[in-house]
Each structure stands twice: as C-alpha cells, then as structure tokens.
PDB file of N, CA and C in Angstrom:
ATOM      1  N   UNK A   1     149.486 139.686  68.842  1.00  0.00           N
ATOM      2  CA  UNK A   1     149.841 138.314  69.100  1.00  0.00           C
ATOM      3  C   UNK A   1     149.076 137.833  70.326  1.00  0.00           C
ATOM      4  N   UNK A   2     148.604 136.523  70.229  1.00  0.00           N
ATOM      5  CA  UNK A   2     148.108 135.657  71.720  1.00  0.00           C
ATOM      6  C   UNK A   2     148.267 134.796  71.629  1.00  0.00           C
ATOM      7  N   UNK A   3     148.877 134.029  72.932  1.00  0.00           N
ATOM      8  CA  UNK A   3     149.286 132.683  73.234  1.00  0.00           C
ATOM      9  C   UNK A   3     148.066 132.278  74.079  1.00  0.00           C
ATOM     10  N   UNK A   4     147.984 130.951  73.443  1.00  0.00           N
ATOM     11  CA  UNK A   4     146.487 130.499  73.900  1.00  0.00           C
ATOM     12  C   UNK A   4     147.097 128.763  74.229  1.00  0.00           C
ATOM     13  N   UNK A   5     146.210 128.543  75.039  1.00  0.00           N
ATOM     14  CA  UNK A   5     146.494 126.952  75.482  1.00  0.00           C
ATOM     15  C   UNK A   5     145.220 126.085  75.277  1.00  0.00           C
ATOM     16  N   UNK A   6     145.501 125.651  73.946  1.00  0.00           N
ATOM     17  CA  UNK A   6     143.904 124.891  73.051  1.00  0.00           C
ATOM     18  C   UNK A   6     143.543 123.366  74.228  1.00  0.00           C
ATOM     19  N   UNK A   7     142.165 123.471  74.326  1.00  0.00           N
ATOM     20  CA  UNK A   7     141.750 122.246  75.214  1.00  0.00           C
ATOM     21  C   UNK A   7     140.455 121.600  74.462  1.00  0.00           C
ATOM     22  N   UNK A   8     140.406 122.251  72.880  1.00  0.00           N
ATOM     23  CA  UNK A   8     139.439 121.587  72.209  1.00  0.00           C
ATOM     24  C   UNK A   8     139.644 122.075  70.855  1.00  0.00           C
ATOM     25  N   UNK A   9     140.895 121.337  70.530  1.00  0.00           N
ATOM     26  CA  UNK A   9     141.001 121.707  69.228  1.00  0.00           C
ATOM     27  C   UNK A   9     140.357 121.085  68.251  1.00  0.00           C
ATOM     28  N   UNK A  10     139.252 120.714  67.763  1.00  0.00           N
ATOM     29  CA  UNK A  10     138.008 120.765  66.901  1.00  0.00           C
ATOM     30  C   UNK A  10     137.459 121.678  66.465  1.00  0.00           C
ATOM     31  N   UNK A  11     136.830 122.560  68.310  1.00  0.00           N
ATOM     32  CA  UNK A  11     135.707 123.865  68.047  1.00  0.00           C
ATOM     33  C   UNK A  11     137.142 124.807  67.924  1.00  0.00           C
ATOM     34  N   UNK A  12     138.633 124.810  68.057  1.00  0.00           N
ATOM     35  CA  UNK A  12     139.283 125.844  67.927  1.00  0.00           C
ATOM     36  C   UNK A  12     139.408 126.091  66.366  1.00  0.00           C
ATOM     37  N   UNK A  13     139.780 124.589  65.635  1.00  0.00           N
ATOM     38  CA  UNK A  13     140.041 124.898  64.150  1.00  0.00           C
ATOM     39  C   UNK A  13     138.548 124.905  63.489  1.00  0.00           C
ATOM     40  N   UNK A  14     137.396 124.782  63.637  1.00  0.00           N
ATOM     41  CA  UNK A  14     136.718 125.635  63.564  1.00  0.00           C
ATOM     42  C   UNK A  14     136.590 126.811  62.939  1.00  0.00           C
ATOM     43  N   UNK A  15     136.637 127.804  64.408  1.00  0.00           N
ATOM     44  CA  UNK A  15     136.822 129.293  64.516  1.00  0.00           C
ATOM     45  C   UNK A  15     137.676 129.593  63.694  1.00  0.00           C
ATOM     46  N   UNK A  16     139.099 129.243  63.338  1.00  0.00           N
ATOM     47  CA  UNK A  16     140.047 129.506  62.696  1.00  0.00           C
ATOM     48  C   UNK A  16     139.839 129.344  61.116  1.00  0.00           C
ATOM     49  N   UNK A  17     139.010 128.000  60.605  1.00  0.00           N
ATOM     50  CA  UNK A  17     138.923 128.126  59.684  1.00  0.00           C
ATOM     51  C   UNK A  17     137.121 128.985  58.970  1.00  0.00           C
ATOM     52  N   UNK A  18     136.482 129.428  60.128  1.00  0.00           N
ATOM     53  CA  UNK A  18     135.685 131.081  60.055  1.00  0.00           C
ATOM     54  C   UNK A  18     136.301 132.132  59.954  1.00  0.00           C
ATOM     55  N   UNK A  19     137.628 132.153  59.427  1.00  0.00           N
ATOM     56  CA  UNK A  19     138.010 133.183  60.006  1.00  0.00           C
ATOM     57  C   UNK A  19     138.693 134.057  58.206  1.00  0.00           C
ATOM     58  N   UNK A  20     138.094 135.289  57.907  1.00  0.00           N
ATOM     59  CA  UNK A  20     137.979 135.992  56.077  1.00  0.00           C
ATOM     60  C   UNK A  20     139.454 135.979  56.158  1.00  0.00           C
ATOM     61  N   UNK A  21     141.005 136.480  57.278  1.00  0.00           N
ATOM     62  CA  UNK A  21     142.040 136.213  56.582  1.00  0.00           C
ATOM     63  C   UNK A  21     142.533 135.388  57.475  1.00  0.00           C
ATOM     64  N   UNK A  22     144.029 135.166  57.725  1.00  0.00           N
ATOM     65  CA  UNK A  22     144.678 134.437  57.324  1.00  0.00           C
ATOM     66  C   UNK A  22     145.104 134.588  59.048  1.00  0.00           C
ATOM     67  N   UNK A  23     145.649 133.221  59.892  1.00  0.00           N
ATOM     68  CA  UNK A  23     145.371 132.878  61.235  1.00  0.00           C
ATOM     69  C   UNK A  23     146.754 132.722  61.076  1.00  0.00           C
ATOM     70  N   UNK A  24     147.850 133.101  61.911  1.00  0.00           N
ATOM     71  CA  UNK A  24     149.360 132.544  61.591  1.00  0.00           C
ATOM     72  C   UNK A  24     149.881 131.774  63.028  1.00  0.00           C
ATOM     73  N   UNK A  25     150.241 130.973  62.857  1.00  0.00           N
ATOM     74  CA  UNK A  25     150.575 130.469  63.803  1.00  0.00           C
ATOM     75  C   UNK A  25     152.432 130.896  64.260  1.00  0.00           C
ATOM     76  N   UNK A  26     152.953 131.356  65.254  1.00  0.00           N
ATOM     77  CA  UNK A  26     153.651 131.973  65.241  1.00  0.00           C
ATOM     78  C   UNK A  26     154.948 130.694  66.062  1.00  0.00           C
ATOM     79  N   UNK A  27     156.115 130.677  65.450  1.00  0.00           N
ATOM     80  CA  UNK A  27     157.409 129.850  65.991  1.00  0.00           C
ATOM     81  C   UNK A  27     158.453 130.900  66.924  1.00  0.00           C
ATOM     82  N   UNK A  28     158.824 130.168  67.543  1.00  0.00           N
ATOM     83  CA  UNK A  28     159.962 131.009  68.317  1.00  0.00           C
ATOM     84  C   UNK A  28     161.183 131.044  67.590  1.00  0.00           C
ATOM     85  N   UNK A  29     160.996 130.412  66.114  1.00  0.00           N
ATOM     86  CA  UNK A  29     162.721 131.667  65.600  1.00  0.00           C
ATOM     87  C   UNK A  29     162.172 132.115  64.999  1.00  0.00           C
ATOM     88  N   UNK A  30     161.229 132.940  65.140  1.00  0.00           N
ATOM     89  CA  UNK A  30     160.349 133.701  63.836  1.00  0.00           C
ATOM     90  C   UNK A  30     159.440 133.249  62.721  1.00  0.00           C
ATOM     91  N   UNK A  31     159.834 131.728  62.538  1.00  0.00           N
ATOM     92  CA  UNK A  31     158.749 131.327  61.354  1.00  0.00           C
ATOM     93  C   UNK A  31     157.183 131.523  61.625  1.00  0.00           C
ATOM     94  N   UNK A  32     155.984 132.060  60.582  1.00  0.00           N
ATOM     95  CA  UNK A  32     154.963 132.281  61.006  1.00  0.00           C
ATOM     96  C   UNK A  32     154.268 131.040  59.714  1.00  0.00           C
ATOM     97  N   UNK A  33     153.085 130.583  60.201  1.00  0.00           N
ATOM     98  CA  UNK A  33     152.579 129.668  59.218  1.00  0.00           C
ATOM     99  C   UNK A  33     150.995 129.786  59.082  1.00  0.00           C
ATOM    100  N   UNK A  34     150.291 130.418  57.956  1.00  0.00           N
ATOM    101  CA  UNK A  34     149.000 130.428  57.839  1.00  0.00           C
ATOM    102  C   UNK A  34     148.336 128.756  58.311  1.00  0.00           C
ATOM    103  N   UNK A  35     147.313 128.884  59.438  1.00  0.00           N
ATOM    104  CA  UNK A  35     146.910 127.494  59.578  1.00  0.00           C
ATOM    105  C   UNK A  35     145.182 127.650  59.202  1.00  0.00           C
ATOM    106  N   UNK A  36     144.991 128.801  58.755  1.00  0.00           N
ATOM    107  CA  UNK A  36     143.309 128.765  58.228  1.00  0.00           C
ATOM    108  C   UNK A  36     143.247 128.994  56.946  1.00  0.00           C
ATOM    109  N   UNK A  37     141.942 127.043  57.282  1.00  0.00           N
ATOM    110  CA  UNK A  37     141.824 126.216  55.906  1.00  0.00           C
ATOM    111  C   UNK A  37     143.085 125.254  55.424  1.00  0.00           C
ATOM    112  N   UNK A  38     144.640 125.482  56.063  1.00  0.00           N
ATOM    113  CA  UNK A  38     145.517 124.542  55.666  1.00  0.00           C
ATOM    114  C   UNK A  38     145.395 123.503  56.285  1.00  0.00           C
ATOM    115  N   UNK A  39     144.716 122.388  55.858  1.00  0.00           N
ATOM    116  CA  UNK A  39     144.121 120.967  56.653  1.00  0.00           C
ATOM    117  C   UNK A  39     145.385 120.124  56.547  1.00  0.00           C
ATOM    118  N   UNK A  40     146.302 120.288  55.832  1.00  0.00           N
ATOM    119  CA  UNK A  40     147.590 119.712  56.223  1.00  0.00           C
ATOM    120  C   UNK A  40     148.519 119.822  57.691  1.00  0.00           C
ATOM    121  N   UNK A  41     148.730 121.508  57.790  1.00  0.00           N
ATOM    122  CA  UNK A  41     149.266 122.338  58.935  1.00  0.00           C
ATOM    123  C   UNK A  41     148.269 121.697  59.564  1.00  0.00           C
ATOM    124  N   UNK A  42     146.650 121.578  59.761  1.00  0.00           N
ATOM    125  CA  UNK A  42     145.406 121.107  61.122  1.00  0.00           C
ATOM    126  C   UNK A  42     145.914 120.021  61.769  1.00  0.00           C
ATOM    127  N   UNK A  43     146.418 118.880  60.500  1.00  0.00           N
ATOM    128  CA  UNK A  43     146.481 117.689  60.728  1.00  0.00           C
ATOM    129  C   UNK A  43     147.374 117.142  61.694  1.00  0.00           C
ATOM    130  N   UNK A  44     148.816 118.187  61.530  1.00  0.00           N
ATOM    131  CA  UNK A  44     149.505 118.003  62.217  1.00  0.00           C
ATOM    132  C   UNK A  44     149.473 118.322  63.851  1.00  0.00           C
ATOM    133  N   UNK A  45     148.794 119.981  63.761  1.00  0.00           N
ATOM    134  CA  UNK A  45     148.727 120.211  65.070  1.00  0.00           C
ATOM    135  C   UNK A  45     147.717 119.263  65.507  1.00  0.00           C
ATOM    136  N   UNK A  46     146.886 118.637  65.328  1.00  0.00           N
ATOM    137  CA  UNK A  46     145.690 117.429  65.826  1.00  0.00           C
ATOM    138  C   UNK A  46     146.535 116.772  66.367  1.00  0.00           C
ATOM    139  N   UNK A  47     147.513 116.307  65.660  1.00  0.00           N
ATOM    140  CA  UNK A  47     148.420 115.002  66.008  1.00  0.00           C
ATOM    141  C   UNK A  47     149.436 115.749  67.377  1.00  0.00           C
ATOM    142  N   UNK A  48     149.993 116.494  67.368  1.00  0.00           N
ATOM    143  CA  UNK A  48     150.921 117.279  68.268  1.00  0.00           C
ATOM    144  C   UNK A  48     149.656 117.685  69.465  1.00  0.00           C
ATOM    145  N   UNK A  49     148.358 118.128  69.637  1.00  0.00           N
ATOM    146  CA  UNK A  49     147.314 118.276  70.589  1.00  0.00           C
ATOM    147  C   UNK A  49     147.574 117.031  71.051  1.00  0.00           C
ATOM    148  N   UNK A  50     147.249 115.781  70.391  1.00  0.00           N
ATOM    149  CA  UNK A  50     146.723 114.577  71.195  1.00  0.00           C
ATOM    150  C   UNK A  50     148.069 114.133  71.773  1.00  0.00           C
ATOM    151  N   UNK A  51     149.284 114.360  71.008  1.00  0.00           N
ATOM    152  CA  UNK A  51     150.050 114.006  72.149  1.00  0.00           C
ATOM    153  C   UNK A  51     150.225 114.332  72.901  1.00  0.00           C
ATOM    154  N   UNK A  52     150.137 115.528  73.333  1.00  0.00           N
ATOM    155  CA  UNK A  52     150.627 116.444  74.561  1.00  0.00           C
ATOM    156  C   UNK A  52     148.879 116.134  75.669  1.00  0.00           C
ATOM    157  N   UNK A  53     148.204 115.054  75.322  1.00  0.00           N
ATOM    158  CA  UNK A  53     147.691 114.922  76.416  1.00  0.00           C
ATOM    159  C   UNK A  53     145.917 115.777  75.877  1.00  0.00           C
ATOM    160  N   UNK A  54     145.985 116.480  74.783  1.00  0.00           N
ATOM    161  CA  UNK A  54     144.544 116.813  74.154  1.00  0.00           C
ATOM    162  C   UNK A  54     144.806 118.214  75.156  1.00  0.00           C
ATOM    163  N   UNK A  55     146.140 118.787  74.807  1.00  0.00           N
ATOM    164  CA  UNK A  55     146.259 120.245  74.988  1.00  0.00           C
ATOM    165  C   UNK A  55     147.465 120.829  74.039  1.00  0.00           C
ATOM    166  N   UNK A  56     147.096 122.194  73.656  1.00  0.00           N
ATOM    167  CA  UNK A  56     148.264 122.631  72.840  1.00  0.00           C
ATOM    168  C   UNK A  56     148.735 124.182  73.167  1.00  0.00           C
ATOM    169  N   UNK A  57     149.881 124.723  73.624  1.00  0.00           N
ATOM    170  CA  UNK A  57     150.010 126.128  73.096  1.00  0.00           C
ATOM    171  C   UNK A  57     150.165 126.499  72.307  1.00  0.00           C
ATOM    172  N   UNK A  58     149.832 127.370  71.881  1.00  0.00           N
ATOM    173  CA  UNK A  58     150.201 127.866  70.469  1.00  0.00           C
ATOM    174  C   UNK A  58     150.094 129.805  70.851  1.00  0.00           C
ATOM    175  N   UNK A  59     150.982 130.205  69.849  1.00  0.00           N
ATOM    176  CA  UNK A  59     151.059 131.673  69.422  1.00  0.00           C
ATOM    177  C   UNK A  59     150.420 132.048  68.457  1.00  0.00           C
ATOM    178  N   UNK A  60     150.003 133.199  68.251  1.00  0.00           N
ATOM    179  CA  UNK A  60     148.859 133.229  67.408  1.00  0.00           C
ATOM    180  C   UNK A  60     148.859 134.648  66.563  1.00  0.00           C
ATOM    181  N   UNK A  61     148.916 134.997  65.067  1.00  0.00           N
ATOM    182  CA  UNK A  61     148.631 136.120  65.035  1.00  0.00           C
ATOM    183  C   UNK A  61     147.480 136.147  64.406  1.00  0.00           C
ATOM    184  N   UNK A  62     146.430 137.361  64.088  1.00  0.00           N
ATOM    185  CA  UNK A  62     145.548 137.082  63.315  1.00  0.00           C
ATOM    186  C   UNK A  62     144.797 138.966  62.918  1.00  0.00           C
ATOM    187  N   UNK A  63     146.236 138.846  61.355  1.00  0.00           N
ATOM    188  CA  UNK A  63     146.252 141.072  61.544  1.00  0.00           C
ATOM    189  C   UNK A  63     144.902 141.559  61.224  1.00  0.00           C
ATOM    190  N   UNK A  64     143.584 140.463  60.574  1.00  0.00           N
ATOM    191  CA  UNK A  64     142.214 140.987  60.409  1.00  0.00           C
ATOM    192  C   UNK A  64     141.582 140.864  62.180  1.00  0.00           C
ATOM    193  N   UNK A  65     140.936 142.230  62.239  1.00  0.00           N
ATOM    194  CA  UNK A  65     140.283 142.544  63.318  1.00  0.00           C
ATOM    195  C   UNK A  65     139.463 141.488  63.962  1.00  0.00           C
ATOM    196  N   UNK A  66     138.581 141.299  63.225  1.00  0.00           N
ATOM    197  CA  UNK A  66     137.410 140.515  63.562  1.00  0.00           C
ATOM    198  C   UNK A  66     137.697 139.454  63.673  1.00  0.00           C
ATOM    199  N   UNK A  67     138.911 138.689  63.374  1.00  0.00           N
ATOM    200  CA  UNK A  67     139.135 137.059  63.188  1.00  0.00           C
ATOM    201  C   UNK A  67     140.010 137.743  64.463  1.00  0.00           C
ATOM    202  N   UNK A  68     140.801 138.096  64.743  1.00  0.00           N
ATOM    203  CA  UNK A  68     141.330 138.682  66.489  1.00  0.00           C
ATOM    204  C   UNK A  68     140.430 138.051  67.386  1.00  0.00           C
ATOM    205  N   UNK A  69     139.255 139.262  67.105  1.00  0.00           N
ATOM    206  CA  UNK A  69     137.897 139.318  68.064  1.00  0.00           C
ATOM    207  C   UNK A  69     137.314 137.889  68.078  1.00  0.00           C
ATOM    208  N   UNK A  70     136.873 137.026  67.126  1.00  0.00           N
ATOM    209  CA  UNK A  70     136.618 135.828  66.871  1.00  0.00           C
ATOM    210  C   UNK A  70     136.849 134.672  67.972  1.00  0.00           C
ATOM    211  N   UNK A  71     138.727 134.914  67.643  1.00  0.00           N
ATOM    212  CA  UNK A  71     138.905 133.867  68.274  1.00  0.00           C
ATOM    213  C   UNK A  71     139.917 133.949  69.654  1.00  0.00           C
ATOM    214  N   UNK A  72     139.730 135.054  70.044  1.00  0.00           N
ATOM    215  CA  UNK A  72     139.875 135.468  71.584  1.00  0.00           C
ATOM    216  C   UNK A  72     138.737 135.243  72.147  1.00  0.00           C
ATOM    217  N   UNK A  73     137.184 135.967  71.639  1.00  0.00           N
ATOM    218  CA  UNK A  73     135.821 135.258  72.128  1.00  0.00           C
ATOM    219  C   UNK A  73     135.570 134.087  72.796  1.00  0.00           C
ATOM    220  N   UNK A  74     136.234 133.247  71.301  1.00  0.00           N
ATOM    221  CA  UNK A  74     135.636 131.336  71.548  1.00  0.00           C
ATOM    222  C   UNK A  74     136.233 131.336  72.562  1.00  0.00           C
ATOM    223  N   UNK A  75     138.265 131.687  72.694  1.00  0.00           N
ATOM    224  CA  UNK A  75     138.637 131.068  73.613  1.00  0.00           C
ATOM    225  C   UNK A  75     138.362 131.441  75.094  1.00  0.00           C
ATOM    226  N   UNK A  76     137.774 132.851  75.255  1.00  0.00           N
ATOM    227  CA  UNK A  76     137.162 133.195  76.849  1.00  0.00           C
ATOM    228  C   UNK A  76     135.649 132.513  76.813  1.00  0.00           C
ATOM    229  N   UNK A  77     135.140 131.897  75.861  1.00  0.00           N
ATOM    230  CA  UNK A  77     133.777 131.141  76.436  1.00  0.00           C
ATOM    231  C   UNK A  77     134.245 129.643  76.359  1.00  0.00           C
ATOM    232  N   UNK A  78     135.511 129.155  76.247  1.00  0.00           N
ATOM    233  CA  UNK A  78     135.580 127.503  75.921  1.00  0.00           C
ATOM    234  C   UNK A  78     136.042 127.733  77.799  1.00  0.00           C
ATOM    235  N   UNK A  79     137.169 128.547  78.140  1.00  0.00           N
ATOM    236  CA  UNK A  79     137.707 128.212  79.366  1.00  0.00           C
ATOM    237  C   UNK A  79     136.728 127.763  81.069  1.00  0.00           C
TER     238      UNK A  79
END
C-alpha cells in the first residue's frame, strides 16, 4: 500500500492507466476500487482533485510489481 498526495493528476492518471494490472484505490472502511482505465472512477477523482485546491490523497494498492515500481517512480520525480 502507498498513500500519495497527487499535485498533477493528468501525468498521475497517466501512469496509472500504463499500468498491465489493476491500480486500486484504497477507502478507509475497506472498499478498494480498480481506477486503471476506469475513466468514470478518473472523472470523479479529477473533480474531487480540483476541489480540494488541484491536490488529492489517495491510498493506493497496486499487487503487479512493476506498476508498484511505476508509479512510486513518477511520484519521486513529480515532487
């Protein structure tokens, strides 16, 4: 799991939707929600980013390795 605090969610959904499985976005009563490639789920967090000022936290799981590696990368070269 990583909690990340998005400051460019464009190049984040992006990465996410590069990514071979499945990106879950993780809730605090447990609900988890695939958000790579679901441009519905994007749409919303777009809308929830811009309100909060064009920042978002989010929890994150992502159980393929390389989509991990991916998008821990972007987010230590966006900061």
């Amino acid at each position: 799991m990583m909690k990340l605090n998005i400051l460019n969610m464009g190049a984040f959904l992006r990465v996410v939707d590069a990514c071979r499985g499945p990106v879950y976005r993780l809730l605090p009563d447990g609900t988890k929600t695939d958000i790579c490639r679901r441009y519905e789920v994007q749409r919303e967090l777009m809308q929830t980013y811009r309100q909060n000022g064009n920042a978002l936290l989010l929890s994150l799981s992502a159980p393929v390795p390389s989509d991990y590696h991916a998008i821990v990368s972007y987010y230590a070269g966006d900061c």
